[in-house]
Protein backbone atom coordinates (compact mmCIF):
# COMPACT_ATOMS: atom_id res chain seq x y z
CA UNK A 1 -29.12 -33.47 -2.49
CA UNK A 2 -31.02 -35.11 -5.23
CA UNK A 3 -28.90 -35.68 -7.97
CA UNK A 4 -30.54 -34.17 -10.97
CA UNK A 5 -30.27 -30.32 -8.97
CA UNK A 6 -26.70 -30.99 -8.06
CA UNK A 7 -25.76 -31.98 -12.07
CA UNK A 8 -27.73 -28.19 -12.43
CA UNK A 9 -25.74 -26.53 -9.96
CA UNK A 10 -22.66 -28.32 -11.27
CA UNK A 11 -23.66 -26.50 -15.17
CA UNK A 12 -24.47 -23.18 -13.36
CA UNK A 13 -21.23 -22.89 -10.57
CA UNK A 14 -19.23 -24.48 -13.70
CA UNK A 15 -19.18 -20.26 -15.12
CA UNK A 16 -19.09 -18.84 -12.11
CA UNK A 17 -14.68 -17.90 -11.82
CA UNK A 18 -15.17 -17.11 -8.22
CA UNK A 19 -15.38 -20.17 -6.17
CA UNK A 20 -16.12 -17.86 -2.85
CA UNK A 21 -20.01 -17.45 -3.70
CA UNK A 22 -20.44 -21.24 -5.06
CA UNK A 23 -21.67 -22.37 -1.69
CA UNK A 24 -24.33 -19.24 -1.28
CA UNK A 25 -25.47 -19.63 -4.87
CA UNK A 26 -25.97 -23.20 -4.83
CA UNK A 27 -28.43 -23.02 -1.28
CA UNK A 28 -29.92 -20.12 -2.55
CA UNK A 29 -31.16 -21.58 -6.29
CA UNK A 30 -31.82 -25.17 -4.63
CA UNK A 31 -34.28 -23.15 -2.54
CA UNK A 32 -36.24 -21.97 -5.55
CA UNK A 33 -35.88 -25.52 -7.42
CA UNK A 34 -37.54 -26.74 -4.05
CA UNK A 35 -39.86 -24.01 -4.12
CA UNK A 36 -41.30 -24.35 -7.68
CA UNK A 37 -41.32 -28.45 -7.15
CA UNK A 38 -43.50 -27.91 -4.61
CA UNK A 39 -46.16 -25.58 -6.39
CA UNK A 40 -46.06 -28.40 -8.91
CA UNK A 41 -46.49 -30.95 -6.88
CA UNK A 42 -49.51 -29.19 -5.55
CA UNK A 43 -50.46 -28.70 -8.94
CA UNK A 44 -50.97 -32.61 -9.21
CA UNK A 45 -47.60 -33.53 -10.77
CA UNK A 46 -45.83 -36.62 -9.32
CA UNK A 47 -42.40 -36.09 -7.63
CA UNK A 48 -40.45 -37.27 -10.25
CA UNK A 49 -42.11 -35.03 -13.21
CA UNK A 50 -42.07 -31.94 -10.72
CA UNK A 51 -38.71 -31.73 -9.94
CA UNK A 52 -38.20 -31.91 -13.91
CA UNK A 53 -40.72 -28.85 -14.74
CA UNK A 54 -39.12 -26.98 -11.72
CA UNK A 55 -35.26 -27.60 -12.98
CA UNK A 56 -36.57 -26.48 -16.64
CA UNK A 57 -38.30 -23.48 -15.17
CA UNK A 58 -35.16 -21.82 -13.76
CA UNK A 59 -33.80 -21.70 -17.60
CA UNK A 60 -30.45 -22.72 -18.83
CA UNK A 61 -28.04 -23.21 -16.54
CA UNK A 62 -25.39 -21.51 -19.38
CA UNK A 63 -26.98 -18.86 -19.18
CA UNK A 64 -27.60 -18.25 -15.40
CA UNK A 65 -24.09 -18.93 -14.75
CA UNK A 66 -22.64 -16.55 -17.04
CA UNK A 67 -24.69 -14.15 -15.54
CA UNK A 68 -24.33 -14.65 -12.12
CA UNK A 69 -20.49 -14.63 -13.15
CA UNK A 70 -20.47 -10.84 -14.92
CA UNK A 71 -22.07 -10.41 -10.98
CA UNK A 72 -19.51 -11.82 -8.67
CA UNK A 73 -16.09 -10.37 -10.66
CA UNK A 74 -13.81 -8.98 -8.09
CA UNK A 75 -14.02 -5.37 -8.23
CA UNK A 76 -11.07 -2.85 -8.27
CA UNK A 77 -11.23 0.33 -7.64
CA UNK A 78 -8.86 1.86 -10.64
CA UNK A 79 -8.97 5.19 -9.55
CA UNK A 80 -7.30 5.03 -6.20
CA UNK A 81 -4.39 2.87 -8.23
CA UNK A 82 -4.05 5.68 -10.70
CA UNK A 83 -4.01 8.39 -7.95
CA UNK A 84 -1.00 6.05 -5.32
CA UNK A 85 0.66 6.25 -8.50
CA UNK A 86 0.91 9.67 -9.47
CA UNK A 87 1.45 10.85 -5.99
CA UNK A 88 4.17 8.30 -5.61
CA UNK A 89 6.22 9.22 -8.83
CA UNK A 90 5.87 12.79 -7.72
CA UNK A 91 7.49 11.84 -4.12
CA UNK A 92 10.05 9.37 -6.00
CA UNK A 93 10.67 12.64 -7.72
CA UNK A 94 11.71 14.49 -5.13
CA UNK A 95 13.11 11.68 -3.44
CA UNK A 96 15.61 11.03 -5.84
CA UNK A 97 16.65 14.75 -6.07
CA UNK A 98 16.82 14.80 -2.30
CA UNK A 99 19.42 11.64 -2.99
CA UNK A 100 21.46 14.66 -3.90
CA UNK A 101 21.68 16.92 -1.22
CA UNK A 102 25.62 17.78 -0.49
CA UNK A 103 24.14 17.73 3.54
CA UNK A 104 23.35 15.07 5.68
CA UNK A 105 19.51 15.47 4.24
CA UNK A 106 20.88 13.18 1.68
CA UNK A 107 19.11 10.20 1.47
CA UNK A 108 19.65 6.62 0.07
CA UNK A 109 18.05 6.68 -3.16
CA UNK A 110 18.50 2.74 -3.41
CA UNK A 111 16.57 1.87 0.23
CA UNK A 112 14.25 4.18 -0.58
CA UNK A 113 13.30 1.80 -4.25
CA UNK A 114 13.74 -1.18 -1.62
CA UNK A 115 10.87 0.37 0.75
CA UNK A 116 8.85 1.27 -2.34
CA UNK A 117 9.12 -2.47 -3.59
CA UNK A 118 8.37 -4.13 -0.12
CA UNK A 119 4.68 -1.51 -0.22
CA UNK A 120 4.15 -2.12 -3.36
CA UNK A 121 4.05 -5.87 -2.74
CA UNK A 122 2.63 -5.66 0.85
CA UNK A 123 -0.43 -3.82 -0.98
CA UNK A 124 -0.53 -6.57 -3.83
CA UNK A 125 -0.73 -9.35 -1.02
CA UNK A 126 -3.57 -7.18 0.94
CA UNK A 127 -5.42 -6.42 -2.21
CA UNK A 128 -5.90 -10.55 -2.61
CA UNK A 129 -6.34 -11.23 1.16
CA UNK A 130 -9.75 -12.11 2.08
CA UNK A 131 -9.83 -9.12 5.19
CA UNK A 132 -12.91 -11.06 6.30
CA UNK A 133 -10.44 -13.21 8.15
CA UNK A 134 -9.31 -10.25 10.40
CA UNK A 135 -12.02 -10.13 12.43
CA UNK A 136 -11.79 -13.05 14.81
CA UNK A 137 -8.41 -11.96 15.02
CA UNK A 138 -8.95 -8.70 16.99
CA UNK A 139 -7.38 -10.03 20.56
CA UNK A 140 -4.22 -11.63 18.96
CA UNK A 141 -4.04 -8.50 17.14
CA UNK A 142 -4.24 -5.60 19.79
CA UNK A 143 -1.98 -7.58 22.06
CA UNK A 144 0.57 -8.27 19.28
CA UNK A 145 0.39 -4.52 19.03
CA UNK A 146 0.86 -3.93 22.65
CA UNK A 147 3.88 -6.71 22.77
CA UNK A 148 5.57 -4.49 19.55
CA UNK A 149 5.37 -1.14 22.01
CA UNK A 150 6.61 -2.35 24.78
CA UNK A 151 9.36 -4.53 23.77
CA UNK A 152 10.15 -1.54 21.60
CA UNK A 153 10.40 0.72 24.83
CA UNK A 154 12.81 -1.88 26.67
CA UNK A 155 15.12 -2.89 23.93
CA UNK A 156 14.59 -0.90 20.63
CA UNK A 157 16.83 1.76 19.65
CA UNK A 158 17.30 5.18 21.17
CA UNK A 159 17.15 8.03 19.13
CA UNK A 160 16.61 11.25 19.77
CA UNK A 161 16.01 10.63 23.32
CA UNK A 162 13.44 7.92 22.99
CA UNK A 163 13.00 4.37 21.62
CA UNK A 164 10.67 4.48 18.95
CA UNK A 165 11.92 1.38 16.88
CA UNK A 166 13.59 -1.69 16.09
CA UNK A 167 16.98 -2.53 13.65
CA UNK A 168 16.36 -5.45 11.74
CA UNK A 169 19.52 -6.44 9.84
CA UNK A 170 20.58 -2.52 8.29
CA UNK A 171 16.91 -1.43 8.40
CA UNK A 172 14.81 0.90 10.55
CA UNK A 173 11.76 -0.35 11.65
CA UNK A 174 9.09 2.49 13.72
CA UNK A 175 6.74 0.36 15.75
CA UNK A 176 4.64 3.29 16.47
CA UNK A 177 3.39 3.58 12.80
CA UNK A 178 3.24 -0.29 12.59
CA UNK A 179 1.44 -0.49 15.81
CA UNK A 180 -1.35 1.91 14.18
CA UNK A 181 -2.06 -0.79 11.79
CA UNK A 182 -2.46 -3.57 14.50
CA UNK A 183 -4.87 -0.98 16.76
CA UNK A 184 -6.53 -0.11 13.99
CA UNK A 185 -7.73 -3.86 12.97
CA UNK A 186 -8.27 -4.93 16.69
CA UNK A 187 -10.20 -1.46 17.26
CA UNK A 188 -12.90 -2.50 14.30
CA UNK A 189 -13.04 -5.94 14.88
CA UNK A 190 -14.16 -5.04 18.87
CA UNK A 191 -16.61 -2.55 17.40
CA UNK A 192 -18.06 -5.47 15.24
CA UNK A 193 -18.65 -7.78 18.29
CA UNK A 194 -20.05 -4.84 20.70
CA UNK A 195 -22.98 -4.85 17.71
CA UNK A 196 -26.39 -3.51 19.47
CA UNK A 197 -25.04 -3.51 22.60
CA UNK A 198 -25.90 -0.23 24.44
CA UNK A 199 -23.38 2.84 25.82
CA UNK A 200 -21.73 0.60 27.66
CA UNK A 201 -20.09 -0.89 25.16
CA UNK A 202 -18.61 2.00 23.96
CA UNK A 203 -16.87 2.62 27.52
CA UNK A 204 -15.05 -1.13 26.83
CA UNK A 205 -14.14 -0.11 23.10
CA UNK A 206 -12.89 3.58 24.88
CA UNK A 207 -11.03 1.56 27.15
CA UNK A 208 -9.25 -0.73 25.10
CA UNK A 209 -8.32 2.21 22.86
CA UNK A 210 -7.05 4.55 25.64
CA UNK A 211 -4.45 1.49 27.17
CA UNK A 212 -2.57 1.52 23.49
CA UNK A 213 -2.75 5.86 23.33
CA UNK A 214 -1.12 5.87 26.92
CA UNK A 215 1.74 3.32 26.04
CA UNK A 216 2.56 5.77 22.55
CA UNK A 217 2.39 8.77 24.75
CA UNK A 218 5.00 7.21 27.47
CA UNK A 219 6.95 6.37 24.50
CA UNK A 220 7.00 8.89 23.44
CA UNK A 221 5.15 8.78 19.85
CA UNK A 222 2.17 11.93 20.72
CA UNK A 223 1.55 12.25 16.86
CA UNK A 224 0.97 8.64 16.19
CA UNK A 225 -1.72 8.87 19.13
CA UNK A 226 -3.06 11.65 17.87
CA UNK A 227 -4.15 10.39 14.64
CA UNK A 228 -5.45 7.01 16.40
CA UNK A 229 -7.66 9.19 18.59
CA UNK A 230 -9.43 10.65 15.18
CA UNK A 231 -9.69 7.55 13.53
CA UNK A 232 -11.25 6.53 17.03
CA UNK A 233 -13.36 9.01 17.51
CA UNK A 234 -14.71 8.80 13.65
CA UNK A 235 -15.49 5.21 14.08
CA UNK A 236 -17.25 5.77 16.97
CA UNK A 237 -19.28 8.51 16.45
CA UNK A 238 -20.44 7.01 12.40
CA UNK A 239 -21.09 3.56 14.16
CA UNK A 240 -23.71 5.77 16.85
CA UNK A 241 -25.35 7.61 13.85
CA UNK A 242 -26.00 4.25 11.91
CA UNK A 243 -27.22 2.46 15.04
CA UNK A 244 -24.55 -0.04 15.09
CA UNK A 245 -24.74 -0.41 19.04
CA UNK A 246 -28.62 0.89 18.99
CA UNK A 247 -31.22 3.42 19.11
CA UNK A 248 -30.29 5.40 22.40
CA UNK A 249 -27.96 7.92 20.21
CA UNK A 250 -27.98 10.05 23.02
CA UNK A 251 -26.28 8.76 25.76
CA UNK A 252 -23.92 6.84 23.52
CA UNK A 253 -22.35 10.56 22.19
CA UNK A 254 -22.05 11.52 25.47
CA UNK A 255 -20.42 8.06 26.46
CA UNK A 256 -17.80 8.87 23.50
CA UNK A 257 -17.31 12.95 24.73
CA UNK A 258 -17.13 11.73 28.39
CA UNK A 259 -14.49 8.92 27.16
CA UNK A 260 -12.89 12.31 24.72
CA UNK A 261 -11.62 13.80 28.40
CA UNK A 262 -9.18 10.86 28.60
CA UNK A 263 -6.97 11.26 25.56
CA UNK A 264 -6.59 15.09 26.21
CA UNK A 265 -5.89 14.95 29.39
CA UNK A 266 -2.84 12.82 28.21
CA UNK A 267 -1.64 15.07 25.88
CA UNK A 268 -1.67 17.81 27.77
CA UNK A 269 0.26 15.50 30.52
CA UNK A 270 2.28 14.95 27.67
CA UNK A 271 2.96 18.46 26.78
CA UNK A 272 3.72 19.94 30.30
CA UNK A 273 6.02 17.24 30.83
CA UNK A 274 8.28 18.07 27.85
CA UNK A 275 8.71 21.51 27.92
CA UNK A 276 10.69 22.13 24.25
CA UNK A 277 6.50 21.12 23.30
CA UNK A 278 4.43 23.54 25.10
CA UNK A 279 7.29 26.13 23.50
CA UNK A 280 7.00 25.02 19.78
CA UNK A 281 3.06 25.40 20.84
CA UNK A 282 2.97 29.19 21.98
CA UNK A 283 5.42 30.13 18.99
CA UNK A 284 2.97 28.23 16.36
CA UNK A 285 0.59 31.52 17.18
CA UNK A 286 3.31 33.55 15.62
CA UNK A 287 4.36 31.44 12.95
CA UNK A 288 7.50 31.49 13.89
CA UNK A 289 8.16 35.07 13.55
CA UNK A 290 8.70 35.35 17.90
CA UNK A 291 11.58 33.29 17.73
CA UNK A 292 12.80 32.63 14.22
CA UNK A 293 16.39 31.66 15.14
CA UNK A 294 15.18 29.25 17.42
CA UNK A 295 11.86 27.08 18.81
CA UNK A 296 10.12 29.13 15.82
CA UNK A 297 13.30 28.60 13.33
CA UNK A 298 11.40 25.59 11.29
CA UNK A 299 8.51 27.30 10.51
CA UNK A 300 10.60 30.88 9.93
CA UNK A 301 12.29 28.82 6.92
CA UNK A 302 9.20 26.97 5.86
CA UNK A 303 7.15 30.21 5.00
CA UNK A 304 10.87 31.52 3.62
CA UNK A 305 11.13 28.97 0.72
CA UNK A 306 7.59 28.90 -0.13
CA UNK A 307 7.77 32.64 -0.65
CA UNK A 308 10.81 32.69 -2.96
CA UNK A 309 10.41 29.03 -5.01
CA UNK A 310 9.19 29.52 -8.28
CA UNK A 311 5.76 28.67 -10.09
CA UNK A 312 7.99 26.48 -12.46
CA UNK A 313 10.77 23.86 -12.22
CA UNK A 314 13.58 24.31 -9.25
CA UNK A 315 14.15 27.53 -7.84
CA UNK A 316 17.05 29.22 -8.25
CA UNK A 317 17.29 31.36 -5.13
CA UNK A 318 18.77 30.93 -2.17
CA UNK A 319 18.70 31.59 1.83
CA UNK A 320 21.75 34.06 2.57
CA UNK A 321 23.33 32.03 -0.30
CA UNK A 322 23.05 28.38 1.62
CA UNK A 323 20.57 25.68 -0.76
CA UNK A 324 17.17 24.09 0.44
CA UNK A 325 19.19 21.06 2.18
CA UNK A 326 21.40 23.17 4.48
CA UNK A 327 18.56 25.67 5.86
CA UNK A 328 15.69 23.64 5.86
CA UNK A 329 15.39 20.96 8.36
CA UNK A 330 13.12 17.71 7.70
CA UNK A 331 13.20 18.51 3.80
CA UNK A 332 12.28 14.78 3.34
CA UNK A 333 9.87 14.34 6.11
CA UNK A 334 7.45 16.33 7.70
CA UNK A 335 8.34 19.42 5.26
CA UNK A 336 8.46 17.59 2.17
CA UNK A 337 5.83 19.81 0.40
CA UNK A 338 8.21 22.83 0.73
CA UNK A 339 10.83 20.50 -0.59
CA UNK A 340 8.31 19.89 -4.05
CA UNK A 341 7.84 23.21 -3.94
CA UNK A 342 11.15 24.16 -3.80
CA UNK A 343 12.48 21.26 -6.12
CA UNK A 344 9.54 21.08 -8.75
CA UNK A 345 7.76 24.82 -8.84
CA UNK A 346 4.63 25.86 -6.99
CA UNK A 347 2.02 24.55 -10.08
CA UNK A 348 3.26 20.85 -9.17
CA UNK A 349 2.97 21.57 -5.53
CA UNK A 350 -0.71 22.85 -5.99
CA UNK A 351 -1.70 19.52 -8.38
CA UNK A 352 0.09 16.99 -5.55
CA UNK A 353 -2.71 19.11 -3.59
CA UNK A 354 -5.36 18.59 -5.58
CA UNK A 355 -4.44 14.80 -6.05
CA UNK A 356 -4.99 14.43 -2.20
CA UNK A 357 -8.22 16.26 -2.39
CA UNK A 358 -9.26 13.68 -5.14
CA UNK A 359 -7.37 10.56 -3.44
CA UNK A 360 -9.15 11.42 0.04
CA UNK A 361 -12.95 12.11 -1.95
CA UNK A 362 -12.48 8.71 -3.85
CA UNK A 363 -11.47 7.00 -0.55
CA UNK A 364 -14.77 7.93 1.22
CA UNK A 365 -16.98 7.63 -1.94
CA UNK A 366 -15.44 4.04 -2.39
CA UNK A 367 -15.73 3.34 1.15
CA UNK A 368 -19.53 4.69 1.36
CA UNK A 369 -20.36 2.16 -1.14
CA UNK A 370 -19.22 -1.07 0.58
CA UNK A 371 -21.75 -3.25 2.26
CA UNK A 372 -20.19 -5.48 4.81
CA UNK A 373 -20.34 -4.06 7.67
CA UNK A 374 -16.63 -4.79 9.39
CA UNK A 375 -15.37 -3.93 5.88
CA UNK A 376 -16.85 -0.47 5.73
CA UNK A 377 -15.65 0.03 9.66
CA UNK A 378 -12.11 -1.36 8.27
CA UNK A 379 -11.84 0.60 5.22
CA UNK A 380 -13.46 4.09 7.07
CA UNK A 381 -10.54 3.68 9.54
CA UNK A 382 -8.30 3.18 6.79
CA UNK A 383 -9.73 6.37 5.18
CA UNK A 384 -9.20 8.46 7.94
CA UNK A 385 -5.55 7.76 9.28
CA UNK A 386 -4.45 8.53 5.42
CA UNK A 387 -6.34 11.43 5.30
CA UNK A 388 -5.37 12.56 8.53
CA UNK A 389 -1.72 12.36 7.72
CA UNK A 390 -2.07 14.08 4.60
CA UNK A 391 -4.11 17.03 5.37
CA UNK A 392 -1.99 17.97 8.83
CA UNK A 393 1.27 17.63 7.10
CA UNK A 394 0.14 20.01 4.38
CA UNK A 395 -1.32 22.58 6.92
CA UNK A 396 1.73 21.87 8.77
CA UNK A 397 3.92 22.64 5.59
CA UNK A 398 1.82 25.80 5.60
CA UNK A 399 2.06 26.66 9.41
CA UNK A 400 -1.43 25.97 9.99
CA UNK A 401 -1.12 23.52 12.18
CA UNK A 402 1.69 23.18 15.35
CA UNK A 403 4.61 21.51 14.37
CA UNK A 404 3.94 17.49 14.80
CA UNK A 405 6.05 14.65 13.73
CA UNK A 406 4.00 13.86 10.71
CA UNK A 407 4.55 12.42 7.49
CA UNK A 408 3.45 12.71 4.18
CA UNK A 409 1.81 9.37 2.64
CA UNK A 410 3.64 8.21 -0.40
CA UNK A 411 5.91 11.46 -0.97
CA UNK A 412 8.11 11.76 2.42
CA UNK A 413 10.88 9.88 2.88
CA UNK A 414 10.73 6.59 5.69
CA UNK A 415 10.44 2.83 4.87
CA UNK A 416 7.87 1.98 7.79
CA UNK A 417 5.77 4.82 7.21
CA UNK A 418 6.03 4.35 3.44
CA UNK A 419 5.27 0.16 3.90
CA UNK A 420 2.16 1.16 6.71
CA UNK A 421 0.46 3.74 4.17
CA UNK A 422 0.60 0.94 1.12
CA UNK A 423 -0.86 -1.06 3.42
CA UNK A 424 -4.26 0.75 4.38
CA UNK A 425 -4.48 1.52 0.69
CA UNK A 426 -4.36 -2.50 -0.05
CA UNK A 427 -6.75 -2.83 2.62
CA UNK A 428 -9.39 -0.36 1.38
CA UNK A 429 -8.81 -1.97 -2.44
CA UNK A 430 -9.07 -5.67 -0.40
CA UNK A 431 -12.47 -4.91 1.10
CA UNK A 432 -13.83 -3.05 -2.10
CA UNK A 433 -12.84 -5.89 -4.10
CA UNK A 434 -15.17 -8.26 -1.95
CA UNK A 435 -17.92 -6.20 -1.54
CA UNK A 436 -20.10 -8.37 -4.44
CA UNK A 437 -17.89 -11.28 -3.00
CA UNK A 438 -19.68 -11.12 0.15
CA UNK A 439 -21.37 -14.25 2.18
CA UNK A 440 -24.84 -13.84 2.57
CA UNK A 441 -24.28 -14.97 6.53
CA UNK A 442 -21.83 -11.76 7.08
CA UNK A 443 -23.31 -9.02 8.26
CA UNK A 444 -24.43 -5.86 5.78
CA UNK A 445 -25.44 -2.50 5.98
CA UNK A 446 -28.79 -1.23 4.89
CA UNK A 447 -27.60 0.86 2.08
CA UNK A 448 -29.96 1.14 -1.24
CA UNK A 449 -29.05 -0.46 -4.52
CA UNK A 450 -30.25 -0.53 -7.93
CA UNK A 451 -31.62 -3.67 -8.62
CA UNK A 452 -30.27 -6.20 -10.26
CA UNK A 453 -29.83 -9.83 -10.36
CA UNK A 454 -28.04 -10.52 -6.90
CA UNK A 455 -28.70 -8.23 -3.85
CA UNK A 456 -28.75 -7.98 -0.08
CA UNK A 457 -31.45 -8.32 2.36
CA UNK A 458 -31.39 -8.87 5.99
CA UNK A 459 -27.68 -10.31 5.25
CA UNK A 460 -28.78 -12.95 2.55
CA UNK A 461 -27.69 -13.33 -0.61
CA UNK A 462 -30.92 -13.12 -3.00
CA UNK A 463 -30.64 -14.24 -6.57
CA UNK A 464 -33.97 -12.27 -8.50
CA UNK A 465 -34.65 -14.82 -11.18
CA UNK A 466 -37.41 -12.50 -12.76
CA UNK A 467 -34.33 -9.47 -12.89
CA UNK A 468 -32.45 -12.19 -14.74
CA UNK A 469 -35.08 -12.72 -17.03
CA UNK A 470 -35.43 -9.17 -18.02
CA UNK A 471 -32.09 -8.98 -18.32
């Protein structure tokens, strides 16, 4: 490079914080200092005296620089931070009230700050982690996935019947919720390389998605498959309506409702085979009210304390003179809403609703705005396993929904769960935080944008020097 354009560069990338974009920047304005030497060398200039006009052309390189640095700050997206936070102070809330139950609900107020720490960090380290990275990863991923399930089946602990985790040192560790994480990466990374590739494609990607649901279901782990077959389904049928794997929409739906049959035939497998399910199923109809003192006996006492908490602060009634922690089964787990219902009053209850409603709207509105393709895929998928979680556990908590082993993000009590959640929120805020950050030789979706100095075209990075100027 000739040495008077790389001294400009040097003056313009010498602003620009973000050393990411230095290499697109600096191809992209040496193509229009080539480009204007070359009208002026057409112009009659000699080399020498139109490389000079050109570099004086583009303006000061001070100035350009700044600008092009007010462009490329990493973005973060404050509102989802605000909205984790308020959630999780109301669910350390409760959490530390549940710390003083008198009955084995109890739980350990101090893991519970050590769980919080390790997600809080894990979603720190995510947020800075360039996700970009993931996607050649997607093989080493699903099968480290696969290797965590079934090492977990032959040697992790038994409880309840089934293995469903690992003990590391005194803690707990539930691969199926970890495992999500790992399917979930691999799953969007394959979708990225089946790109404009036809149906068929989508019969590989339902493939290597059904192997990981059958391995949970054997487990057994039915609602952690369940919410990987939405977040499957959603990727699949967004990626046929924007033509990610072409223009024959039809036959690609029916590929992914022909592929659909799969997953429910294994959960209904998966029902008949445990019995104690397919009961808990026919008394969800009933809420409860066929057998209360038995199969229908959590959902009898869920619709119980709802009816007698109060609108404000902890209620002071009881259930045949027995407190929230003896009747109420999973009062830090699945029915943790009844439990800040019961603890805090029904108005905080109804706001930790509406900050879901908010938190879910701000994840898709964030997510709709992203223009790398693998990181809109990565952060949908994201999206959609939080809100999944969220919105079945609080139609659970109101028996809308059978009973499933299902969690609420950020409020129920469980250090994997907990750890998993703060991670697909640091990988949302990771991919929104690159989305001006992006290489111009990654691919990007064809979404309009105001204009400005830097946009995307057929994946390039374009600098608009007369935007600049009018800037």
């Amino acid at each position: 490079m000739n040495k008077k354009i790389k001294a400009f560069l040097d003056d313009v990338c010498i602003h620009i914080n973000c050393k990411t974009v230095h290499k697109d920047i600096r191809e992209e304005l040496s193509e229009h200092i080539n480009e204007l030497k070359e009208e002026n060398i057409t112009n009659g200039y000699d080399e020498e005296k139109a490389l000079d006009l050109a570099i004086s052309a583009m303006g000061s390189a001070d100035e350009i620089g700044t600008k092009l640095n007010r462009q490329h700050k990493p973005q973060t997206e404050w509102s989802l931070l605000v909205l984790t936070a308020i959630i999780n102070i109301i669910g350390g809330v409760v959490m530390f009230s549940s710390s003083k139950f008198t009955e084995g609900q109890a739980i350990n107020f101090s893991e519970y700050i050590i769980f919080v720490m390790i997600g809080i960090i894990t979603m720190i380290a995510l947020y800075y982690f360039d996700y970009t990275k993931l996607k050649n990863m997607s093989m080493p991923i699903y099968i480290s996935g696969i290797l965590l399930l079934v090492i977990t089946m032959l040697v992790g602990i038994r409880i309840n019947g089934a293995k469903r985790g690992l003990a590391i040192g005194h803690f707990y560790i539930s691969s199926p919720e970890l495992a999500s994480v790992l399917f979930l990466i691999a799953f969007v990374g394959f979708l990225e390389k089946y790109r404009n590739k036809g149906a068929m494609s989508i019969i590989k990607l339902i493939i290597k998605g059904v192997f990981p649901l059958l391995l949970l279901m054997v487990m057994p782990s039915a609602s952690t498959a369940f919410v990987m077959v939405i977040v499957y389904a959603v990727a699949l049928i967004t990626a046929i309506m924007r033509n990610h794997f072409g223009k024959n929409k039809k036959s690609q739906l029916m590929a992914v409702f022909a592929g659909s049959a799969v997953p429910i035939i294994l959960f209904m497998c998966n029902v008949i085979t445990y019995p104690y399910k397919l009961k808990r199923l026919t008394i969800y109809f009933s809420r409860g009210k066929a057998d209360p003192l038995g199969a229908g006996y959590l959902q009898h006492m869920a619709n119980t304390w709802l009816s007698i908490s109060s609108w404000f602060g902890k209620t002071e009634a009881t259930y045949n003179g027995h407190s929230l922690d003896m009747t109420m089964p999973n009062a830090t787990s699945e029915f943790i809403l009844v439990n800040v219902i019961a603890t805090l009053g029904w108005a905080v209850g109804i706001v930790l609703i509406l900050l879901i409603g908010i938190f879910i709207v701000r994840m898709f509105m964030t997510t709709s705005k992203i223009k790398n393709c693998y990181g809109f895929y990565l952060s949908m998928s994201a999206c959609t396993i939080l809100s999944a979680q969220f919105l079945i556990n609080i139609l659970m908590n109101f028996n809308l929904f059978p009973l499933m082993s299902f969690n609420m993000p950020f409020v129920s009590y469980g250090g994997t769960g907990y750890v998993v959640n703060m991670a697909l929120v640091g990988i949302i805020l990771s991919v929104w935080r690159r989305n001006n950050l992006i290489s111009y030789k990654e691919e990007v979706l064809d979404i309009p944008s105001q204009k400005g100095i830097v946009s995307f075209s057929d994946g390039r990075l374009i600098i608009d020097l007369k935007a600049w100027r009018q800037q």
